[in-house]
Protein backbone atom coordinates (compact mmCIF):
# COMPACT_ATOMS: atom_id res chain seq x y z
CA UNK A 1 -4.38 10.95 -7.21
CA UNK A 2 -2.43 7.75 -7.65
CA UNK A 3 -0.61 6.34 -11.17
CA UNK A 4 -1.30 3.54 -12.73
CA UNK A 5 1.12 1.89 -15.54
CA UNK A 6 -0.86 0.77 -18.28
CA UNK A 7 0.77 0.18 -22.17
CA UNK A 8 3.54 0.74 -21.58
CA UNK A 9 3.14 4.46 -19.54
CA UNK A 10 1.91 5.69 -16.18
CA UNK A 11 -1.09 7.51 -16.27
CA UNK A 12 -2.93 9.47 -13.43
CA UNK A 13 -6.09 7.97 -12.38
CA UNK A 14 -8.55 10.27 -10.30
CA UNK A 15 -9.81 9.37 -7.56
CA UNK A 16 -13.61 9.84 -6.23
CA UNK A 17 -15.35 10.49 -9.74
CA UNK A 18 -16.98 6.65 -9.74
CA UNK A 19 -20.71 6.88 -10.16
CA UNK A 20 -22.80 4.93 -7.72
CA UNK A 21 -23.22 1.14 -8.00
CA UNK A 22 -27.47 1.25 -8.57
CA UNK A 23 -26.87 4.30 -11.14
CA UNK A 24 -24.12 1.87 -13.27
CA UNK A 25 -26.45 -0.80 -13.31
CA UNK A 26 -29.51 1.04 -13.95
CA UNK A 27 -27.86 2.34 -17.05
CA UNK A 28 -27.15 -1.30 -18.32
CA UNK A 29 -30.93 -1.62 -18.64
CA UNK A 30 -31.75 1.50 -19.48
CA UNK A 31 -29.36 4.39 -21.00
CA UNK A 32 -27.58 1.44 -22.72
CA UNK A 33 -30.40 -1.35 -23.62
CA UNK A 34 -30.41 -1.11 -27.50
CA UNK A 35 -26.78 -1.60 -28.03
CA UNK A 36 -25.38 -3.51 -25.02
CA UNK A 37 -28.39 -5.01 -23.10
CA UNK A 38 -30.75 -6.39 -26.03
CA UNK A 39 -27.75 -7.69 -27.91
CA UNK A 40 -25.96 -9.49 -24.96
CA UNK A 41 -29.69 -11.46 -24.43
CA UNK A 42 -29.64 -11.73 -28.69
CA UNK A 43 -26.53 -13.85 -28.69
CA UNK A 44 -27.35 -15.42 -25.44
CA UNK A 45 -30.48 -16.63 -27.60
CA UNK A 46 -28.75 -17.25 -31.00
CA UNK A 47 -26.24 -19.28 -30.26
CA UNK A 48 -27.46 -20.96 -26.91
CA UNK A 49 -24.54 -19.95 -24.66
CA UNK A 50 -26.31 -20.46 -21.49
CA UNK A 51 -28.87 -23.04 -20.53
CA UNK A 52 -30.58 -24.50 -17.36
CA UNK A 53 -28.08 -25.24 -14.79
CA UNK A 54 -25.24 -23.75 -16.00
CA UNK A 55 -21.87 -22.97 -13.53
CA UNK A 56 -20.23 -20.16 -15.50
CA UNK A 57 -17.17 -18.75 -14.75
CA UNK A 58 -16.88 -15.36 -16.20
CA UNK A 59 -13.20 -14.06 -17.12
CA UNK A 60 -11.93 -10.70 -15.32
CA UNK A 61 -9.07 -9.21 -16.76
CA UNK A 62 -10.14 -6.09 -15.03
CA UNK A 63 -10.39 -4.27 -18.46
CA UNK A 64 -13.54 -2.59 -20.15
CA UNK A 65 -14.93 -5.32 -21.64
CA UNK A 66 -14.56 -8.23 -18.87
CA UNK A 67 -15.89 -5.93 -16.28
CA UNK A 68 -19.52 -5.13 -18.38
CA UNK A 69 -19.60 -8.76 -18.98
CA UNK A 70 -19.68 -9.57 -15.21
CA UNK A 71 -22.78 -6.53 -14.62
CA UNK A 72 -24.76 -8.23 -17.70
CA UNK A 73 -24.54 -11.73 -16.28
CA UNK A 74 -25.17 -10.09 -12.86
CA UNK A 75 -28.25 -8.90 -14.46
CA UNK A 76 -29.25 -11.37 -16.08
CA UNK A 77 -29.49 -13.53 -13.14
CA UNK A 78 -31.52 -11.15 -11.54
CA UNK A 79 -33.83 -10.27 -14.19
CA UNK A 80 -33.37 -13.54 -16.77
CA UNK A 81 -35.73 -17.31 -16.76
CA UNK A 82 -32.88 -19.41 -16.91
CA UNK A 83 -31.10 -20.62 -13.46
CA UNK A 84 -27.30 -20.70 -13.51
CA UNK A 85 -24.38 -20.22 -11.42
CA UNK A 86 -21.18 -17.73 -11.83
CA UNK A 87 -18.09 -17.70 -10.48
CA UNK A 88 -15.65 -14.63 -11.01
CA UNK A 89 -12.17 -15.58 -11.72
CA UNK A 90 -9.14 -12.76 -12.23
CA UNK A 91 -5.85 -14.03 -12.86
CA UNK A 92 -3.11 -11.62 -12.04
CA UNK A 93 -0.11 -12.57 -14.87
CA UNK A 94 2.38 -10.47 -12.80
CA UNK A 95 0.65 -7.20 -12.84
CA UNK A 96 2.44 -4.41 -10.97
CA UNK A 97 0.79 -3.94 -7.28
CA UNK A 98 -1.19 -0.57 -8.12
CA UNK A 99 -2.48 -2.19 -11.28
CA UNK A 100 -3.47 -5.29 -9.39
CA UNK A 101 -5.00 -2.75 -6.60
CA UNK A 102 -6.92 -0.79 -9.08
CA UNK A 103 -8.96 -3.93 -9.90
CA UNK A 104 -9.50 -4.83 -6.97
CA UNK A 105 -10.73 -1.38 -6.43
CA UNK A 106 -13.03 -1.04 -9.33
CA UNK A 107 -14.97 -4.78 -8.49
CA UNK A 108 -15.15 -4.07 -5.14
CA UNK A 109 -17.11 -0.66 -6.34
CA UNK A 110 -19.28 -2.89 -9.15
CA UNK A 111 -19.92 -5.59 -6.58
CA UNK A 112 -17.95 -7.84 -8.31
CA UNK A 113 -16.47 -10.92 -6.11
CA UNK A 114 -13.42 -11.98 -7.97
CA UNK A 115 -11.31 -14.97 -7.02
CA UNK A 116 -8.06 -13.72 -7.41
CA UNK A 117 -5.04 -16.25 -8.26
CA UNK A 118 -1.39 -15.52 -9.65
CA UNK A 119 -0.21 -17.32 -12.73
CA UNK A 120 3.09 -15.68 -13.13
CA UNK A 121 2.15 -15.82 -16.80
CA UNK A 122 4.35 -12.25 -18.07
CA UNK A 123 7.58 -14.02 -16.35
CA UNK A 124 6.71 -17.01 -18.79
CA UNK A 125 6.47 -15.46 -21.91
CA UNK A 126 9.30 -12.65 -21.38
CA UNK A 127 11.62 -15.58 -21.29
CA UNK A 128 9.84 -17.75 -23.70
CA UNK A 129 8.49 -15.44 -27.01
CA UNK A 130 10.78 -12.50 -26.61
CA UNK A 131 9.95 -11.13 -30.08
CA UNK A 132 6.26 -11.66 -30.39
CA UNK A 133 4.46 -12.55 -26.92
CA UNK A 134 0.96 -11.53 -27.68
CA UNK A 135 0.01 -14.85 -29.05
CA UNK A 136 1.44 -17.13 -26.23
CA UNK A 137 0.52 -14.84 -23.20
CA UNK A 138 -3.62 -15.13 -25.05
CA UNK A 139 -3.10 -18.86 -24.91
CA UNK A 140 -1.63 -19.09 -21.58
CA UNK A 141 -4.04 -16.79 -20.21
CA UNK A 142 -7.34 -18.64 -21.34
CA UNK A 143 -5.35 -22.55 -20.46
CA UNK A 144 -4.50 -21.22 -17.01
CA UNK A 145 -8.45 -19.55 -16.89
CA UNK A 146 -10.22 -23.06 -18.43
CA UNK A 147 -7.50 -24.89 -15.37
CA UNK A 148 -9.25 -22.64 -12.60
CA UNK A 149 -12.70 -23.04 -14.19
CA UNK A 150 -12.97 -26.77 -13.84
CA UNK A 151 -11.12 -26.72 -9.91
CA UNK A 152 -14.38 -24.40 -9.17
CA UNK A 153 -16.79 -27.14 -11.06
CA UNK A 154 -17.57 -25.19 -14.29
CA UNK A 155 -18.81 -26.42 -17.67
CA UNK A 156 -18.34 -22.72 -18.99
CA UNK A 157 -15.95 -20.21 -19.39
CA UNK A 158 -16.86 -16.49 -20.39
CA UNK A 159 -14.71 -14.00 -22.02
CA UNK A 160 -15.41 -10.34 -23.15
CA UNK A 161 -14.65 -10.61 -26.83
CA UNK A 162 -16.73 -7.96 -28.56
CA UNK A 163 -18.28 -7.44 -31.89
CA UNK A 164 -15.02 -5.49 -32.81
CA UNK A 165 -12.98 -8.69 -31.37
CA UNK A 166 -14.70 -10.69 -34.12
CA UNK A 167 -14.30 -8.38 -37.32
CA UNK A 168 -10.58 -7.53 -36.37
CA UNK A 169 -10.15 -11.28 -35.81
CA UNK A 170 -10.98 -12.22 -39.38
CA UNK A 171 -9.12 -9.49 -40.95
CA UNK A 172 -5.91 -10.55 -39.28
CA UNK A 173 -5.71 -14.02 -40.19
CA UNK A 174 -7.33 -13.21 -43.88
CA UNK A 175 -4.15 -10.16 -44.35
CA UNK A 176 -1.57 -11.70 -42.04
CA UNK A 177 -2.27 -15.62 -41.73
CA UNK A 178 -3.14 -16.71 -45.25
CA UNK A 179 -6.13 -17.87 -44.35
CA UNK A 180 -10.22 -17.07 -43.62
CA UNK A 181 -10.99 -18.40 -39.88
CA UNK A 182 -13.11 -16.15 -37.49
CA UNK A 183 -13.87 -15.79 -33.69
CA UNK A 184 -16.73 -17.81 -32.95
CA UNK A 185 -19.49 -17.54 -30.36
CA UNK A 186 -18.66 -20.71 -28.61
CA UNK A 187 -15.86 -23.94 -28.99
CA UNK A 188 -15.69 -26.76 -26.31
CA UNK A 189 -12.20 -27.02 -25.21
CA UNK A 190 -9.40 -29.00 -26.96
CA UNK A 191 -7.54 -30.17 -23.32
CA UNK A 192 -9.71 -29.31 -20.79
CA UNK A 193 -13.06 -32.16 -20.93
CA UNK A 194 -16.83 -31.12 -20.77
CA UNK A 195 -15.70 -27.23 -20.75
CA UNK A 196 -16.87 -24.54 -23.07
CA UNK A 197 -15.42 -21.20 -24.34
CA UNK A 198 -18.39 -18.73 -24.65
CA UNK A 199 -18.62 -15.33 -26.10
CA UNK A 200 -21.85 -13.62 -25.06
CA UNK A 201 -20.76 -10.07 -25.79
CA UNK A 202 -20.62 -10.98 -29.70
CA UNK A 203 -22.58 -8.17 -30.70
CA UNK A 204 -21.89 -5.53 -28.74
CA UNK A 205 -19.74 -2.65 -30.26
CA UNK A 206 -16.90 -1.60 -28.83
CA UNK A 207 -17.61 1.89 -29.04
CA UNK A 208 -20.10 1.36 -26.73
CA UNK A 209 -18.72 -0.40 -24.07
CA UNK A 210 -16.20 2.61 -24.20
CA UNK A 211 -19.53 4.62 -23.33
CA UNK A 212 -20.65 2.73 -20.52
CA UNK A 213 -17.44 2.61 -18.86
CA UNK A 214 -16.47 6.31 -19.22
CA UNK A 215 -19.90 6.97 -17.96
CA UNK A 216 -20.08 4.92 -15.21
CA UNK A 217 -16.93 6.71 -14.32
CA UNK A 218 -14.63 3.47 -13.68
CA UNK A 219 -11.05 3.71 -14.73
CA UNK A 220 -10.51 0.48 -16.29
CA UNK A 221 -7.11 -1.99 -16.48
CA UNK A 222 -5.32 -1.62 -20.24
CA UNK A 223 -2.96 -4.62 -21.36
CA UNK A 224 -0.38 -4.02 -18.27
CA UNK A 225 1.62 -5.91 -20.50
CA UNK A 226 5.21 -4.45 -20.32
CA UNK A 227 6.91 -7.22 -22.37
CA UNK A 228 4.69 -6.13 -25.51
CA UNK A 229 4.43 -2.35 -24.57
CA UNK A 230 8.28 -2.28 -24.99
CA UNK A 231 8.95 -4.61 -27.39
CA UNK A 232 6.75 -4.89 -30.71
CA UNK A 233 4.41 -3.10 -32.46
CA UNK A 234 0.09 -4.72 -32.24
CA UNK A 235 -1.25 -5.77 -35.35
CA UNK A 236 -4.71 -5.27 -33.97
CA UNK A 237 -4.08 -1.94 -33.92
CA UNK A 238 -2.93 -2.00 -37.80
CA UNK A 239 -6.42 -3.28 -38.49
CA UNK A 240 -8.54 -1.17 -36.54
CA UNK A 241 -6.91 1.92 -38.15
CA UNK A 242 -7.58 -0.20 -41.50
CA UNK A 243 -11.29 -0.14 -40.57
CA UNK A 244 -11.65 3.00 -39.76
CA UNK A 245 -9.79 4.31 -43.14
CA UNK A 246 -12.41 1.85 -45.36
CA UNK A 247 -15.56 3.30 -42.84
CA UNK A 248 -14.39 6.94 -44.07
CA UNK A 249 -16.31 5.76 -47.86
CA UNK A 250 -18.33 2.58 -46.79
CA UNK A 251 -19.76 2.63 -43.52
CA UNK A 252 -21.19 -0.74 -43.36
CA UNK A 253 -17.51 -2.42 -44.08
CA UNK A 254 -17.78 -4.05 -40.67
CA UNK A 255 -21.48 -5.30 -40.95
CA UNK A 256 -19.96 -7.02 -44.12
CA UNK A 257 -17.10 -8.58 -42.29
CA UNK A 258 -19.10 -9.83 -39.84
CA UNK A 259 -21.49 -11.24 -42.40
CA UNK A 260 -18.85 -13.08 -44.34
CA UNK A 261 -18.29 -15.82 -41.91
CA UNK A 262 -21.71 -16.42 -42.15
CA UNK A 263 -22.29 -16.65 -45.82
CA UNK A 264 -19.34 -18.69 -47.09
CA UNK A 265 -20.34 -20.44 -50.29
CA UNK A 266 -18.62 -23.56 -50.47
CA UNK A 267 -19.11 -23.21 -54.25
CA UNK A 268 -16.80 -20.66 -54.43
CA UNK A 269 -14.04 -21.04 -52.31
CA UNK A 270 -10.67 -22.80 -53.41
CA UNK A 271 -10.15 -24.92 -50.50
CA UNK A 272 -11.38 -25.59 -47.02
CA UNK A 273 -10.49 -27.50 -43.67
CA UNK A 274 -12.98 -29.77 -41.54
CA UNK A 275 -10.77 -31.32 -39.17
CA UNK A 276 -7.99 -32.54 -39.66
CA UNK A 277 -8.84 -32.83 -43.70
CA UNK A 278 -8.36 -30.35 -45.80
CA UNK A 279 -10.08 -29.99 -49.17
CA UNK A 280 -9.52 -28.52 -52.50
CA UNK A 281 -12.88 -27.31 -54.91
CA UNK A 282 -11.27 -29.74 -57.69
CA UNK A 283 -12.51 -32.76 -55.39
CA UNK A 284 -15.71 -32.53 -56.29
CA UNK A 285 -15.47 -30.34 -59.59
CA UNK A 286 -16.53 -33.11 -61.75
CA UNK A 287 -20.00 -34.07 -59.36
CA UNK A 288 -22.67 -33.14 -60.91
């Protein structure tokens, strides 16, 4: 038995109780190829995230989500039509040894070949965002990840965001930012030239990644984040219990959050950004 911090407690991680590698990744394609397998290859599909000649590298924070991302990618190279390349890349912000140790445990089990590098990342934003760190450690993560990317020749970079990811997304910046933006599929980088952000898990529900990964028996990384653990309290959090209260008398409330970003009517909306301009309804009120 060893213990492993995670949010802000230790917790005691079994040892042993892994299922075997061909038994995990048979499950991808078979116990699990409604709701994880047919919609990874659906948004693959929908929103073109991978194409002929790709180099890929895939994210691994060495939580639930990043490390079914690398098994579908693994499989799709084995089983898909398209030719690409992948490159695994965990960052370790400052995670404490048996943390780092457990993921290097649990990809050595899923055949996983991470590049490991140090950022020092936690160091960073204890001293810079004291009060609210989430938001700089996300962008520091994913600038230091899109950095390492192009040094390994990429033109993508994958991350686990989930179905969940995307709802939650949309209901924080609509109740706590004022405004209606979303988490979309794929955006080319801002600083980092001929590099794209991809999302290919933006379907899947959460709830069953959580299935896959307790049944493949693999005791996944949490945050490790001390500096938030401690400190303040996660709005995400806030808004998943929010969901969960409105799926109590509407159970389709997130099918109709995710469908919102899709059917904007720019009819009926007060105001709206392209760029750098922004726009007000009463622009064009008087066209015909």
């Amino acid at each position: 038995m060893s213990t492993i911090a995670g949010e802000g407690c230790p917790r005691i991680i079994p040892e042993g109780e892994k299922k075997p590698l061909k038994d995990i990744e048979r499950s991808i394609l078979k116990t699990y190829r409604k709701h994880i397998w047919a919609k990874f290859i659906r948004a693959v599909k929908d929103y073109k995230l991978i194409e002929e000649g790709d180099k890929i590298a895939i994210g691994i924070s060495g939580g639930k989500d990043s490390m079914l991302m690398a098994k579908l990618f693994q499989e799709l190279q084995r089983h898909g039509q398209v030719n690409f390349e992948i490159v695994f890349l965990a960052m370790d912000p400052g995670y404490h040894p048996d943390i780092k140790k457990l993921l290097i445990e649990n990809c050595e089990h899923l055949n996983i070949p991470i590049h490991i590098y140090e950022s020092g990342i936690f160091d960073v934003v204890d001293k810079m965002a004291k009060d609210y760190p989430c938001y700089l450690c996300a962008r520091m993560r994913r600038g230091s990840l899109y950095a390492k990317a192009q040094e390994f020749g990429c033109n993508k970079l994958a991350l686990g965001h989930h179905y969940n990811d995307v709802i939650e997304t949309t209901m924080l910046n609509i109740l706590y930012s004022g405004n209606f933006k979303t988490m979309l599929p794929k955006l080319k980088a801002k600083n980092f030239e001929n590099l794209e952000l991809i999302r290919p898990m933006y379907y899947i529900e959460e709830d069953y990644i959580k299935k896959f990964i307790n049944n493949s028996g693999i005791w996944p990384l949490n945050c490790a984040c001390m500096v938030a653990a401690e400190r303040i309290g996660n709005k995400r959090y806030e808004i998943k219990d929010l969901i969960k209260e409105l799926k109590k008398n509407f159970d389709g409330v997130e099918k109709s959050i995710f469908r919102a970003a899709e059917n904007v009517s720019m009819d009926s909306i007060l105001g709206w950004q392209k760029g750098e301009n922004k726009y007000s309804y009463l622009d064009f009120y008087d066209e015909e």
